[in-house]
C-alpha atoms as a PDB file:
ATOM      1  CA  UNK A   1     115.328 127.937 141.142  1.00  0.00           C
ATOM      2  CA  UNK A   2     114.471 129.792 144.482  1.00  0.00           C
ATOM      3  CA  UNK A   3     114.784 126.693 146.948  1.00  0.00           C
ATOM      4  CA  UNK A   4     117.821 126.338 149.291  1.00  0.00           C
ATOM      5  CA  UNK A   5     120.287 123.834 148.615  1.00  0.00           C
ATOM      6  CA  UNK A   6     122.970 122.686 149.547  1.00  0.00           C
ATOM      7  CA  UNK A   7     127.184 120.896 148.179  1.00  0.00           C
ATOM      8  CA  UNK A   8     127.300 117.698 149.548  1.00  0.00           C
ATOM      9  CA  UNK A   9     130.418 117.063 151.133  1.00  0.00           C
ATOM     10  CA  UNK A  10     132.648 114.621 149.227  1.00  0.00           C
ATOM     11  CA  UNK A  11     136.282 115.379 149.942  1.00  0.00           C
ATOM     12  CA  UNK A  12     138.201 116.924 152.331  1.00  0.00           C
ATOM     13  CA  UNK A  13     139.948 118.774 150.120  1.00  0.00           C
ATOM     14  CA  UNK A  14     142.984 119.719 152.826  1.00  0.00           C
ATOM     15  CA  UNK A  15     143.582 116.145 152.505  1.00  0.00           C
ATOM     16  CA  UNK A  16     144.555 115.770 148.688  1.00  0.00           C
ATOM     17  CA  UNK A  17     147.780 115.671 147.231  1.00  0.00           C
ATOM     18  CA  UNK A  18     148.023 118.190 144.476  1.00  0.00           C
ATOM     19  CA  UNK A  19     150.419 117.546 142.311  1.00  0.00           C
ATOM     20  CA  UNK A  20     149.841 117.156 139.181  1.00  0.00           C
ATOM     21  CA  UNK A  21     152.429 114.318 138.636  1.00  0.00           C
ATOM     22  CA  UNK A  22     151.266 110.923 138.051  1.00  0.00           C
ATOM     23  CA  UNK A  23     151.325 108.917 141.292  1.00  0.00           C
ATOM     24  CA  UNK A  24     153.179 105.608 142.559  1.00  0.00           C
ATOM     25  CA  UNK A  25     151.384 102.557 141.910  1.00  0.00           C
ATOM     26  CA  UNK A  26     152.647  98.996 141.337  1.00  0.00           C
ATOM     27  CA  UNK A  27     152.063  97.606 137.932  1.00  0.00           C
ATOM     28  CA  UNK A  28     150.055  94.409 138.082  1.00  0.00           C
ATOM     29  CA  UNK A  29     150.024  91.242 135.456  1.00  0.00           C
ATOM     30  CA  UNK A  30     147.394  88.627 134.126  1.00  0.00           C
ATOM     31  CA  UNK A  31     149.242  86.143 136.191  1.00  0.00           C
ATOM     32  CA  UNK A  32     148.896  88.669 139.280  1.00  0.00           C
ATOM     33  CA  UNK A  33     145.179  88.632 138.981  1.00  0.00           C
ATOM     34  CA  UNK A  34     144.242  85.319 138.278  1.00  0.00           C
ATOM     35  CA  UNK A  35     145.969  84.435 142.069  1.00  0.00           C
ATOM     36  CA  UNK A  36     143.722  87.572 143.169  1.00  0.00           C
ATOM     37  CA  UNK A  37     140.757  86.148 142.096  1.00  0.00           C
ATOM     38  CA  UNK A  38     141.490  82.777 144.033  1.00  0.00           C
ATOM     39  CA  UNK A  39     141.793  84.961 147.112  1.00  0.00           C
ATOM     40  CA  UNK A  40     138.858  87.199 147.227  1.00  0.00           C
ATOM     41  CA  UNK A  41     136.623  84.521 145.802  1.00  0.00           C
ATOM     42  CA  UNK A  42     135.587  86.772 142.851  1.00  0.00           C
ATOM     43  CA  UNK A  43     134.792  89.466 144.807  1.00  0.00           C
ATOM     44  CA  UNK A  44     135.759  92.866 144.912  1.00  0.00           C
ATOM     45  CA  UNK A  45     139.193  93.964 146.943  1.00  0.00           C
ATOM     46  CA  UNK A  46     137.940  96.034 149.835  1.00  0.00           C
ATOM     47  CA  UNK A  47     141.044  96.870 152.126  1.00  0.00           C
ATOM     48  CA  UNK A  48     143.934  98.602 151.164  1.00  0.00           C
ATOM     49  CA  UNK A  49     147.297  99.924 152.988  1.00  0.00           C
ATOM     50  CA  UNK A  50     147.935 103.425 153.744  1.00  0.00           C
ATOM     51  CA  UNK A  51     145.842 106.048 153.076  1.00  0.00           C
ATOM     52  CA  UNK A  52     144.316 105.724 149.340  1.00  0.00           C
ATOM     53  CA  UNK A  53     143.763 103.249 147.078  1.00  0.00           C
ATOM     54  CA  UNK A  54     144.995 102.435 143.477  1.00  0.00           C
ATOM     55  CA  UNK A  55     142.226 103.321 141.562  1.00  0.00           C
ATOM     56  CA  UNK A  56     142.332 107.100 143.055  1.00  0.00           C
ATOM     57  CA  UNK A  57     145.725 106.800 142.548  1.00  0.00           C
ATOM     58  CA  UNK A  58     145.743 105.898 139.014  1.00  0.00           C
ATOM     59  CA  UNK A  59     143.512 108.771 137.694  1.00  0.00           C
ATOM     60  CA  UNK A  60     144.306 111.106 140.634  1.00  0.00           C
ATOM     61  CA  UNK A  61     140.270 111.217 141.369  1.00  0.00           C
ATOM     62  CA  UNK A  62     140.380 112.857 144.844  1.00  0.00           C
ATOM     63  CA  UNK A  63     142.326 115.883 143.137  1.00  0.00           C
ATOM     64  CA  UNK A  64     139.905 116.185 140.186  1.00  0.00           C
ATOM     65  CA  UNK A  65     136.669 116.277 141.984  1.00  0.00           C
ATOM     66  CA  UNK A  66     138.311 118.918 144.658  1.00  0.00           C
ATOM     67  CA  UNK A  67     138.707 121.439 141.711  1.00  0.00           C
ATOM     68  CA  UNK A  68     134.827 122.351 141.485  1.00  0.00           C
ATOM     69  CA  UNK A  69     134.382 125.505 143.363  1.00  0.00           C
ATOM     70  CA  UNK A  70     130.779 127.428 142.754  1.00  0.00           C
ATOM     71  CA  UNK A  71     131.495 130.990 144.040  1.00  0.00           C
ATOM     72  CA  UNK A  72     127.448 131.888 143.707  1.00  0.00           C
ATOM     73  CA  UNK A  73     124.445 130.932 145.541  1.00  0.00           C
ATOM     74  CA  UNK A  74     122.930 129.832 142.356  1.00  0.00           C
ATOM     75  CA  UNK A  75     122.171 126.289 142.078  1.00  0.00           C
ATOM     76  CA  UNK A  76     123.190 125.809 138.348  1.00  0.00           C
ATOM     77  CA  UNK A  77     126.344 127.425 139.112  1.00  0.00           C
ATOM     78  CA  UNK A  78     127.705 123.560 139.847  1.00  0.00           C
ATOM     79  CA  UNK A  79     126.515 122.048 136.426  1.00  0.00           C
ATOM     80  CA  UNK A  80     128.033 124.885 134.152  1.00  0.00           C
ATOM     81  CA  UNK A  81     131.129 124.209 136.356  1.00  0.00           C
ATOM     82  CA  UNK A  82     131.426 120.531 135.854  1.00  0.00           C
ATOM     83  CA  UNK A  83     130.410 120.497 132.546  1.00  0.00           C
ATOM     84  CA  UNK A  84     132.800 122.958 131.165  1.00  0.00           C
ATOM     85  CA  UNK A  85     135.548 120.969 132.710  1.00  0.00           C
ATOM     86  CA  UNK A  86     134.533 117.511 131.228  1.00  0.00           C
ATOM     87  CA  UNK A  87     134.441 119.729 127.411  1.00  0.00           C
ATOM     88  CA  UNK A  88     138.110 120.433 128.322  1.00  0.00           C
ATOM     89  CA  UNK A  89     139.178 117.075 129.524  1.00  0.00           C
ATOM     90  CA  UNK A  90     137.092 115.751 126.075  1.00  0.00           C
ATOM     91  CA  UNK A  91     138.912 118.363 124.213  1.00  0.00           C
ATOM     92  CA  UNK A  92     142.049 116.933 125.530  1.00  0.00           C
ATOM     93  CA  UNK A  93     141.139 113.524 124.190  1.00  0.00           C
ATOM     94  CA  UNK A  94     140.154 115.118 120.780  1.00  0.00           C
ATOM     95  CA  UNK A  95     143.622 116.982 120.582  1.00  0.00           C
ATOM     96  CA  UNK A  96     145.674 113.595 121.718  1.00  0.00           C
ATOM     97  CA  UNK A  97     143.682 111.871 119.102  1.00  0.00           C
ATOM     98  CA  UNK A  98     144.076 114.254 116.255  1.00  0.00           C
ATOM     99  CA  UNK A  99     148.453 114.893 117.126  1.00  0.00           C
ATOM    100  CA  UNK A 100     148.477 111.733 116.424  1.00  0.00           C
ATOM    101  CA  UNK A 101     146.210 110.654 112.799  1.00  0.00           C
ATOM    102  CA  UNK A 102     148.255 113.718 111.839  1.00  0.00           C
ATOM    103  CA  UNK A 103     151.592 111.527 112.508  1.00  0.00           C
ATOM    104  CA  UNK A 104     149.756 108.535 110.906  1.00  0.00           C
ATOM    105  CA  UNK A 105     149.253 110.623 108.161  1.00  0.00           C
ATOM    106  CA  UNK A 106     152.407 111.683 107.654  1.00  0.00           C
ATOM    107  CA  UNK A 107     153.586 108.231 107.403  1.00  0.00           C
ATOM    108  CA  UNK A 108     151.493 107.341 105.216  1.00  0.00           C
ATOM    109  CA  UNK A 109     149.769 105.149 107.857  1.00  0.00           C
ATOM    110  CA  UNK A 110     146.057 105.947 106.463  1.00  0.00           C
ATOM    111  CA  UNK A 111     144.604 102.849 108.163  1.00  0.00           C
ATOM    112  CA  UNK A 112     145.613 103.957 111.822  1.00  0.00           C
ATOM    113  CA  UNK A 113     144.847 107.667 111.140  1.00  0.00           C
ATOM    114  CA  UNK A 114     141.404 106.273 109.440  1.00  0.00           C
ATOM    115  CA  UNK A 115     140.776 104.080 113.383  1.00  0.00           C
ATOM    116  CA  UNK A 116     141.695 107.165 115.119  1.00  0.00           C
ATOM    117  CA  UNK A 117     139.449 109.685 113.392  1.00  0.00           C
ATOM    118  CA  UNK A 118     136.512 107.410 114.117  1.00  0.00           C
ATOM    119  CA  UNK A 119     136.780 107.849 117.716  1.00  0.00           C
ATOM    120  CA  UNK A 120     137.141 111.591 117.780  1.00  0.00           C
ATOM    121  CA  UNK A 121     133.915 111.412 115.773  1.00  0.00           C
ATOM    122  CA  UNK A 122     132.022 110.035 118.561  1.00  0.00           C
ATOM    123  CA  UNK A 123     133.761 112.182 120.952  1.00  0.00           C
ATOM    124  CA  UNK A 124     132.608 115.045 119.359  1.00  0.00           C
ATOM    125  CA  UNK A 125     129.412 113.850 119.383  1.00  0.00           C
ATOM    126  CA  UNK A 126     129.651 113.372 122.994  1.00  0.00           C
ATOM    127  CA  UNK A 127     130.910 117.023 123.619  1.00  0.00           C
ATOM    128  CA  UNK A 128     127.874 118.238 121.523  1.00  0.00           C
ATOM    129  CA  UNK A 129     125.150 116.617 123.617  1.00  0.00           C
ATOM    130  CA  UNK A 130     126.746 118.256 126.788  1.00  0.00           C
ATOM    131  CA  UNK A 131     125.221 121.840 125.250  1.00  0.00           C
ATOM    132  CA  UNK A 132     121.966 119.828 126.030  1.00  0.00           C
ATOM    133  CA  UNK A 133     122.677 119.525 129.552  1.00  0.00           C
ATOM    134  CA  UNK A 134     124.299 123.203 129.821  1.00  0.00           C
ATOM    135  CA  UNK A 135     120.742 124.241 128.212  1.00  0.00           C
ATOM    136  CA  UNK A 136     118.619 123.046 131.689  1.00  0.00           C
ATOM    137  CA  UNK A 137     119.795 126.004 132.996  1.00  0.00           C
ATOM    138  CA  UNK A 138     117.211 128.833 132.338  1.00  0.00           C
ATOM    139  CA  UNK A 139     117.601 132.551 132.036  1.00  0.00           C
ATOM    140  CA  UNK A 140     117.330 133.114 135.517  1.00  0.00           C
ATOM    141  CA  UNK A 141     119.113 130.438 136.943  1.00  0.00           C
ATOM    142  CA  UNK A 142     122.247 131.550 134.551  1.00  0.00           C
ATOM    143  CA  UNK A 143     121.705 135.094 135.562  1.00  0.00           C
ATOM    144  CA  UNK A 144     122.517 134.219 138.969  1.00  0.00           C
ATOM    145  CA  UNK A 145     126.506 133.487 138.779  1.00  0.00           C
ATOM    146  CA  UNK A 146     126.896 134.855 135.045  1.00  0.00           C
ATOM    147  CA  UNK A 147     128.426 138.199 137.242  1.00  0.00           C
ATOM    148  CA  UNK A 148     130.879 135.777 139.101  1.00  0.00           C
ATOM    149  CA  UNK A 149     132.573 134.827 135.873  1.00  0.00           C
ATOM    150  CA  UNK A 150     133.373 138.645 135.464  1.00  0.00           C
ATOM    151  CA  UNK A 151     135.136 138.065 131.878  1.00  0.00           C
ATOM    152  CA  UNK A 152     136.260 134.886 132.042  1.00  0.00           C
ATOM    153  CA  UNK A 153     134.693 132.745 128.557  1.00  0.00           C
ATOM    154  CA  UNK A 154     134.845 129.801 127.008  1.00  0.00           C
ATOM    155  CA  UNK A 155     136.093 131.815 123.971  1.00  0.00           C
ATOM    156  CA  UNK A 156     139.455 131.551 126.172  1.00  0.00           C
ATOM    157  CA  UNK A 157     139.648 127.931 126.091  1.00  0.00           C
ATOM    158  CA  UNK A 158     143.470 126.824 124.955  1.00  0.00           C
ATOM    159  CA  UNK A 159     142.040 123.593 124.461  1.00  0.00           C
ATOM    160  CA  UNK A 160     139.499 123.965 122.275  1.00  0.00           C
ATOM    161  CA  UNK A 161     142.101 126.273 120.151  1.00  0.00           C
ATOM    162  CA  UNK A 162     144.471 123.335 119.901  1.00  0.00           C
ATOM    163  CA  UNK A 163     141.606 121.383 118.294  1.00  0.00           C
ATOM    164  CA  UNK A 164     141.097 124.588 115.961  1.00  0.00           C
ATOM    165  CA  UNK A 165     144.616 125.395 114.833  1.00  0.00           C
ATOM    166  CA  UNK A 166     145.473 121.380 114.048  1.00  0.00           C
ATOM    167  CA  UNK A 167     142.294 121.005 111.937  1.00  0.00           C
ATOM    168  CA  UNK A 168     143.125 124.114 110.527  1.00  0.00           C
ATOM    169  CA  UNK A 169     141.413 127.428 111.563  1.00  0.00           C
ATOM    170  CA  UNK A 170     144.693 128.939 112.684  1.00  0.00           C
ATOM    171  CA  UNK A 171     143.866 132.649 114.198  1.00  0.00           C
ATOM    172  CA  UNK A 172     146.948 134.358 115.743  1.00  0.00           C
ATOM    173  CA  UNK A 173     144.723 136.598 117.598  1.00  0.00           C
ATOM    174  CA  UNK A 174     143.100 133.725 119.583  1.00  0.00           C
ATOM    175  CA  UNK A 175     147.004 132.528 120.487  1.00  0.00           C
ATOM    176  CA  UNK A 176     147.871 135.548 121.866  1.00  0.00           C
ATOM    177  CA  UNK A 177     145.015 135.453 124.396  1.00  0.00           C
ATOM    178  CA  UNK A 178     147.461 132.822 126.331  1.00  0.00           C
ATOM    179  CA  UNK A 179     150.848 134.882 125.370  1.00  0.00           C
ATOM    180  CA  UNK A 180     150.991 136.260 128.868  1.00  0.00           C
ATOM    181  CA  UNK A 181     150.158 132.122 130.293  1.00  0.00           C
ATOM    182  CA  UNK A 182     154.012 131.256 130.223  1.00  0.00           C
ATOM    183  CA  UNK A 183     152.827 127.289 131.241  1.00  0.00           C
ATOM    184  CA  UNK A 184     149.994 127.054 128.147  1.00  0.00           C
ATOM    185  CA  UNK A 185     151.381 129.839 125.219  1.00  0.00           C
ATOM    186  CA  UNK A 186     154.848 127.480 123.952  1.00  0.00           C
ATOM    187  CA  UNK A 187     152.334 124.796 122.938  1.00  0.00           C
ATOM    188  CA  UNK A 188     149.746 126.773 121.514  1.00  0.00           C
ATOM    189  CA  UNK A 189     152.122 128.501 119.438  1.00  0.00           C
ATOM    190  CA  UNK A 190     154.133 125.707 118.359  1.00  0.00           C
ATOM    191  CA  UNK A 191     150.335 124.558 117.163  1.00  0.00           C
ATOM    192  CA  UNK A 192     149.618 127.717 115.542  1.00  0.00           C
ATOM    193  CA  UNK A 193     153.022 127.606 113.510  1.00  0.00           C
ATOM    194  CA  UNK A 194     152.479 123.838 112.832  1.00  0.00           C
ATOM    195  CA  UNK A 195     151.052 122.292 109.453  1.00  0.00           C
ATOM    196  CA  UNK A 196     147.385 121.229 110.313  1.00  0.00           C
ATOM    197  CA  UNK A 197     146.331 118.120 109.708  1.00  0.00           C
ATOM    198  CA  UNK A 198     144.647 118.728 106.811  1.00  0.00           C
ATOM    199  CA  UNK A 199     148.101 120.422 105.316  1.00  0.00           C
ATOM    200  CA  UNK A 200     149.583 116.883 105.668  1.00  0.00           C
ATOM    201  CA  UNK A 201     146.554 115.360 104.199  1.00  0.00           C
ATOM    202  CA  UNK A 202     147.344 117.398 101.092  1.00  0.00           C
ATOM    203  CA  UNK A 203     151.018 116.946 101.453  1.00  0.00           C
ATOM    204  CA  UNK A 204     150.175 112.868 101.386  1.00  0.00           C
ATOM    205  CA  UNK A 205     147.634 113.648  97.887  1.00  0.00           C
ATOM    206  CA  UNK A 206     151.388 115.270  96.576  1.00  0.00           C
ATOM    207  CA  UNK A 207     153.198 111.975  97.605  1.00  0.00           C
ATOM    208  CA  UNK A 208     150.374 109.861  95.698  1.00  0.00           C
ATOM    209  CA  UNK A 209     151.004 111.944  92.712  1.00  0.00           C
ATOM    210  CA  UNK A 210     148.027 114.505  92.277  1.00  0.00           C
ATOM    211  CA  UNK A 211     149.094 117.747  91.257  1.00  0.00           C
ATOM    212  CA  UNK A 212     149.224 120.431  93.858  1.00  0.00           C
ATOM    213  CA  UNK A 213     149.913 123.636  93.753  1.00  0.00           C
ATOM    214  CA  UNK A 214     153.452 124.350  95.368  1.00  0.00           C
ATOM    215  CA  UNK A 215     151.902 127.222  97.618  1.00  0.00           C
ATOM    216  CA  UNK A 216     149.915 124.458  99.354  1.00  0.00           C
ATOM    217  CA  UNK A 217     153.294 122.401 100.426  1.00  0.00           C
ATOM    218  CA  UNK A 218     155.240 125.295 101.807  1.00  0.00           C
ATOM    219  CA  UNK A 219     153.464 128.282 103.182  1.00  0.00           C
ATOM    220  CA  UNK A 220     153.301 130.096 106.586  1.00  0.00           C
ATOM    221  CA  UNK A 221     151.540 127.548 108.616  1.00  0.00           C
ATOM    222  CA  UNK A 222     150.256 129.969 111.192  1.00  0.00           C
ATOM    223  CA  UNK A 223     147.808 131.646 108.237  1.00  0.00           C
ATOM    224  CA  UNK A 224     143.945 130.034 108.109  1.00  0.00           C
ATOM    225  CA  UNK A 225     144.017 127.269 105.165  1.00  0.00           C
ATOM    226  CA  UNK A 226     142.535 129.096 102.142  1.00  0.00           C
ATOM    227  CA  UNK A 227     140.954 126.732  98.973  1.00  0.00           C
ATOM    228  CA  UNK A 228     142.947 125.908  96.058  1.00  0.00           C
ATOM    229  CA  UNK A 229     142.249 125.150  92.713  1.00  0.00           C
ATOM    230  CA  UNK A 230     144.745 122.565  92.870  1.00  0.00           C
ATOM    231  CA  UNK A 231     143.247 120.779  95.437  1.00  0.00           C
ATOM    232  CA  UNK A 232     139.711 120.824  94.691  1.00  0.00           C
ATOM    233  CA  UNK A 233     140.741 119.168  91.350  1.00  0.00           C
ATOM    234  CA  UNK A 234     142.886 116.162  93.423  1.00  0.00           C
ATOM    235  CA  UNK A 235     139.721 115.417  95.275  1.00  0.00           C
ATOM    236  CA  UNK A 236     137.489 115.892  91.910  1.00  0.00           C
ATOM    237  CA  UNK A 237     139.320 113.429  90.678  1.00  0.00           C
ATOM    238  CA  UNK A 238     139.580 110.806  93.807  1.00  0.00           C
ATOM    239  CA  UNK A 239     135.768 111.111  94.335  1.00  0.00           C
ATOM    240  CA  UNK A 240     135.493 109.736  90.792  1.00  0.00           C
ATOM    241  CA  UNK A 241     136.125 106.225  92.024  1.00  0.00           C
ATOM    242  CA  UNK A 242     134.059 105.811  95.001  1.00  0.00           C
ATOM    243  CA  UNK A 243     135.065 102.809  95.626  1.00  0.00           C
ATOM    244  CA  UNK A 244     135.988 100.573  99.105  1.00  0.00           C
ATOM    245  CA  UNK A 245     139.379  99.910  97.018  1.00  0.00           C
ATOM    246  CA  UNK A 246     139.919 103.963  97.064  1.00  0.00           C
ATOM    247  CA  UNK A 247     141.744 104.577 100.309  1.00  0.00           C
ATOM    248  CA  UNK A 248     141.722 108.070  99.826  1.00  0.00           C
ATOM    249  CA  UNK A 249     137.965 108.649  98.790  1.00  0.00           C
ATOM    250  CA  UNK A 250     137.174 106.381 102.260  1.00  0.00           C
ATOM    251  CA  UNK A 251     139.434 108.864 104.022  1.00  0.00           C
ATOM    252  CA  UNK A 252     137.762 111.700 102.747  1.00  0.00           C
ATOM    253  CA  UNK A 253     134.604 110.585 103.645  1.00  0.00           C
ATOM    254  CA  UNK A 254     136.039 110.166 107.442  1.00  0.00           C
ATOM    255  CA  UNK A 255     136.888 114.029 106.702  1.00  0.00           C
ATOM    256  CA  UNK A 256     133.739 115.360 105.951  1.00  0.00           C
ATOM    257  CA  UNK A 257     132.094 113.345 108.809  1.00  0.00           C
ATOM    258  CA  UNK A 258     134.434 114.731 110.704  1.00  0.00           C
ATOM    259  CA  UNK A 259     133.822 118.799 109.949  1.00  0.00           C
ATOM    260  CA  UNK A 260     129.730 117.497 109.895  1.00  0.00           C
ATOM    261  CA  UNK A 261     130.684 117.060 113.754  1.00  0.00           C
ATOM    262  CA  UNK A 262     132.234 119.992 114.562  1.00  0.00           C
ATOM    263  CA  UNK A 263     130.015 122.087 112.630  1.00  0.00           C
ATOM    264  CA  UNK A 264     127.031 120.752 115.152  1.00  0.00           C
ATOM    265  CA  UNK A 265     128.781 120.840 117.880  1.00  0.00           C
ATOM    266  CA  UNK A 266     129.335 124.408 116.894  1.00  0.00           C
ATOM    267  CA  UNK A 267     125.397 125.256 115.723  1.00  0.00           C
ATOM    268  CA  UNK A 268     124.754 123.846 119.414  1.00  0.00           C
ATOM    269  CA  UNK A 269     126.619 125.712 121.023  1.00  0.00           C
ATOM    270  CA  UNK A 270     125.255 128.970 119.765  1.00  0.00           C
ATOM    271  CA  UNK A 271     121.637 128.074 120.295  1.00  0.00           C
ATOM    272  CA  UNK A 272     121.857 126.809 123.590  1.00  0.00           C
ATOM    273  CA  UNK A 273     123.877 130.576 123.846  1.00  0.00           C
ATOM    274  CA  UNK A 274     120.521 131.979 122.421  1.00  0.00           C
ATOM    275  CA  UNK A 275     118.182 130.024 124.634  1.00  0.00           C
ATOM    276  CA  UNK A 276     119.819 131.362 128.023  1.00  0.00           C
ATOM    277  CA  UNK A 277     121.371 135.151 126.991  1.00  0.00           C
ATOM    278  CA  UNK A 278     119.405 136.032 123.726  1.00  0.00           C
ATOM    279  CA  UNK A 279     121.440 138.399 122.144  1.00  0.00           C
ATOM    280  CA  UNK A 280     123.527 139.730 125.569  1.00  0.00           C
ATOM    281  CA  UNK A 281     126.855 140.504 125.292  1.00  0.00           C
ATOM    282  CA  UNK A 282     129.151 137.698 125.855  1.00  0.00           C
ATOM    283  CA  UNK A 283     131.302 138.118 128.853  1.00  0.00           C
ATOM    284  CA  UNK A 284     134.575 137.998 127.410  1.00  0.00           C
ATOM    285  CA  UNK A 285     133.941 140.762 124.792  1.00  0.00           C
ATOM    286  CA  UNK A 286     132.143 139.505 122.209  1.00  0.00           C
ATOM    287  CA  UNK A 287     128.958 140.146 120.835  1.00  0.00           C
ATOM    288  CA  UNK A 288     128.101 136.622 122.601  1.00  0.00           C
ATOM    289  CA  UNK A 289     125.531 134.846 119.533  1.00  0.00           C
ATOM    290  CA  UNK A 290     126.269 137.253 116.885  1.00  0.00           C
ATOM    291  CA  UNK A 291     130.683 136.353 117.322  1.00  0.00           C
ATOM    292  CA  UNK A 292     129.189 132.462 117.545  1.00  0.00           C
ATOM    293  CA  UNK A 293     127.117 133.080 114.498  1.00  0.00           C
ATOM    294  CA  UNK A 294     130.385 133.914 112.314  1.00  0.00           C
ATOM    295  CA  UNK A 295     131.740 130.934 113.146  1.00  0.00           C
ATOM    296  CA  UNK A 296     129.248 128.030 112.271  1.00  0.00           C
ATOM    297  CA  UNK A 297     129.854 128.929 108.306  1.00  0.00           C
ATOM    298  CA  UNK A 298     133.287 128.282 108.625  1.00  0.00           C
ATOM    299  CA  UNK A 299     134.218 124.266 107.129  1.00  0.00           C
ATOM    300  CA  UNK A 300     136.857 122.507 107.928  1.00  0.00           C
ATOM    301  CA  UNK A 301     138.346 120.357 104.708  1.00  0.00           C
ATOM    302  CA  UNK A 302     136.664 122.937 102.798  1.00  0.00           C
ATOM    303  CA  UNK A 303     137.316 121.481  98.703  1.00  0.00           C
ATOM    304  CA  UNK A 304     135.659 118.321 100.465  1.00  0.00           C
ATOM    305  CA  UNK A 305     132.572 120.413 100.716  1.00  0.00           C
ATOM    306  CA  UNK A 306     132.849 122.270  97.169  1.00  0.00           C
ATOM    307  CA  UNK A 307     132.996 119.158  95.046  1.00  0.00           C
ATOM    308  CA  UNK A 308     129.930 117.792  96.444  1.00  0.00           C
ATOM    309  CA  UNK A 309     128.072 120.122  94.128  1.00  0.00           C
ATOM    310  CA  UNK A 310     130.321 118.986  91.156  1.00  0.00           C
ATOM    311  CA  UNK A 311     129.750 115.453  91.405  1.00  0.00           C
END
């Protein structure tokens, strides 16, 4: 695009408060809002006191639409800005979502973990239409700011490695790219050094009484989840009764969906990768499509994926 154009103003920015802390706001009531709705006649509140108002407040929205900072004069610059920050807020969601089915599964709460895996399904599918959005901007257009991000890469996201390591692709390589981030590393090793969720999946198919292999129940959680035997046959023998009784064959349907997902989001990604840079270097290192080609054959759940050709 070779027109001028130009940020709207939105914020001044001087003005924000930037802490990161959540900020004071009273906590209201159904009883609070019915006599609200008696005063403003059913219409919206307009005035406030002081100098915000709650709902800014509340999801401290002046702060995170001051953080968008194009340092280019390239016009996409602004769209690959804003939407690799909504994939990392998403990502957050995903990794809130999945801490917690992995609790659920470790209390043998399949239900819950079964409710909660449903919506980071459609999350992921929402984070894998955004590479149709990131794939507007042409060859030229990227070319443009690509030099601004000097080697900065989505391939450092801490994020998106959180989502990794608790599904189950642990890589201690891709942890130590935040060892020297004293704020982000604890986490991501304590992650890394964590049994995935899938680990306490297995651990629950021990606690119903499938046999499973004892390498499977105590191992160095930091190592990538290999395929057992022992497994494979546990699932084997659960997808023989595919039935809406079977908790465990519905659960390991929500599984599969699940690594279907993230295996698209994934083959996105690396086209819409190949539609702007062809095969160009990435610029944090890698080979750019061919590092992104290695990693759509990797499965999550991966005995889930074997049986189907034994069934």
């Amino acid at each position: 695009m070779t027109f001028k154009f130009e940020i709207p103003d939105i914020i001044d920015i001087d003005g924000v408060e930037g802490s990161p802390y959540p900020r004071d706001i009273d906590i209201g009531s159904e009883e609070d809002r019915q006599k609200k709705v008696k005063i403003t006649d059913g219409l919206p509140i307009t005035e406030f006191e002081g100098t915000t108002n709650p709902y800014i407040d509340y999801e401290s929205i002046d702060l995170l639409l001051s953080l968008q900072h194009p340092r280019s004069e390239g016009y996409d610059e602004m769209c690959f800005i804003v939407m690799g920050q909504a994939k990392e807020l998403l990502f957050k969601s995903v990794y809130f979502e999945l801490y917690n089915a992995r609790l659920r599964i470790m209390d043998d709460d399949l239900p819950n973990a079964s409710v909660i895996l449903e919506r980071v399904k459609e999350t992921l599918s929402l984070l894998k239409h955004f590479w149709n959005v990131l794939s507007t901007i042409r060859p030229e257009g990227f070319k443009k700011f690509r030099d601004y991000l000097n080697v900065a890469s989505g391939q450092q996201s801490f994020m998106y490695r959180h989502i990794e390591f608790i599904l189950g692709n642990k890589n201690e390589a891709m942890a130590l790219v935040h060892k020297n981030v004293s704020h982000v590393y604890p986490a991501i090793k304590k992650n890394l050094e964590s049994p995935s969720l899938y680990d306490e999946v297995i651990k629950l198919l021990k606690r119903r009484d499938f046999d499973i292999a004892a390498e499977c129940l105590k191992r160095d959680w930091s190592k990538a989840y290999q395929v057992n035997s022992s497994v494979e046959k546990a699932w084997l023998k659960i997808y023989k009764n595919p039935s809406p009784e079977n908790d465990l064959y519905l659960f390991g349907e929500i599984l599969i969906e699940l690594a279907d997902m993230f295996s698209q989001y994934r083959f996105k990604h690396l086209t819409t990768v190949e539609r702007i840079l062809g095969s160009k270097p990435g610029t944090g290192g890698s080979s750019g499509v061919g590092w992104l080609r290695n990693t759509i054959d990797h499965r999550f759940f991966p005995e889930l994926w074997i049986i189907r050709t034994k069934l």
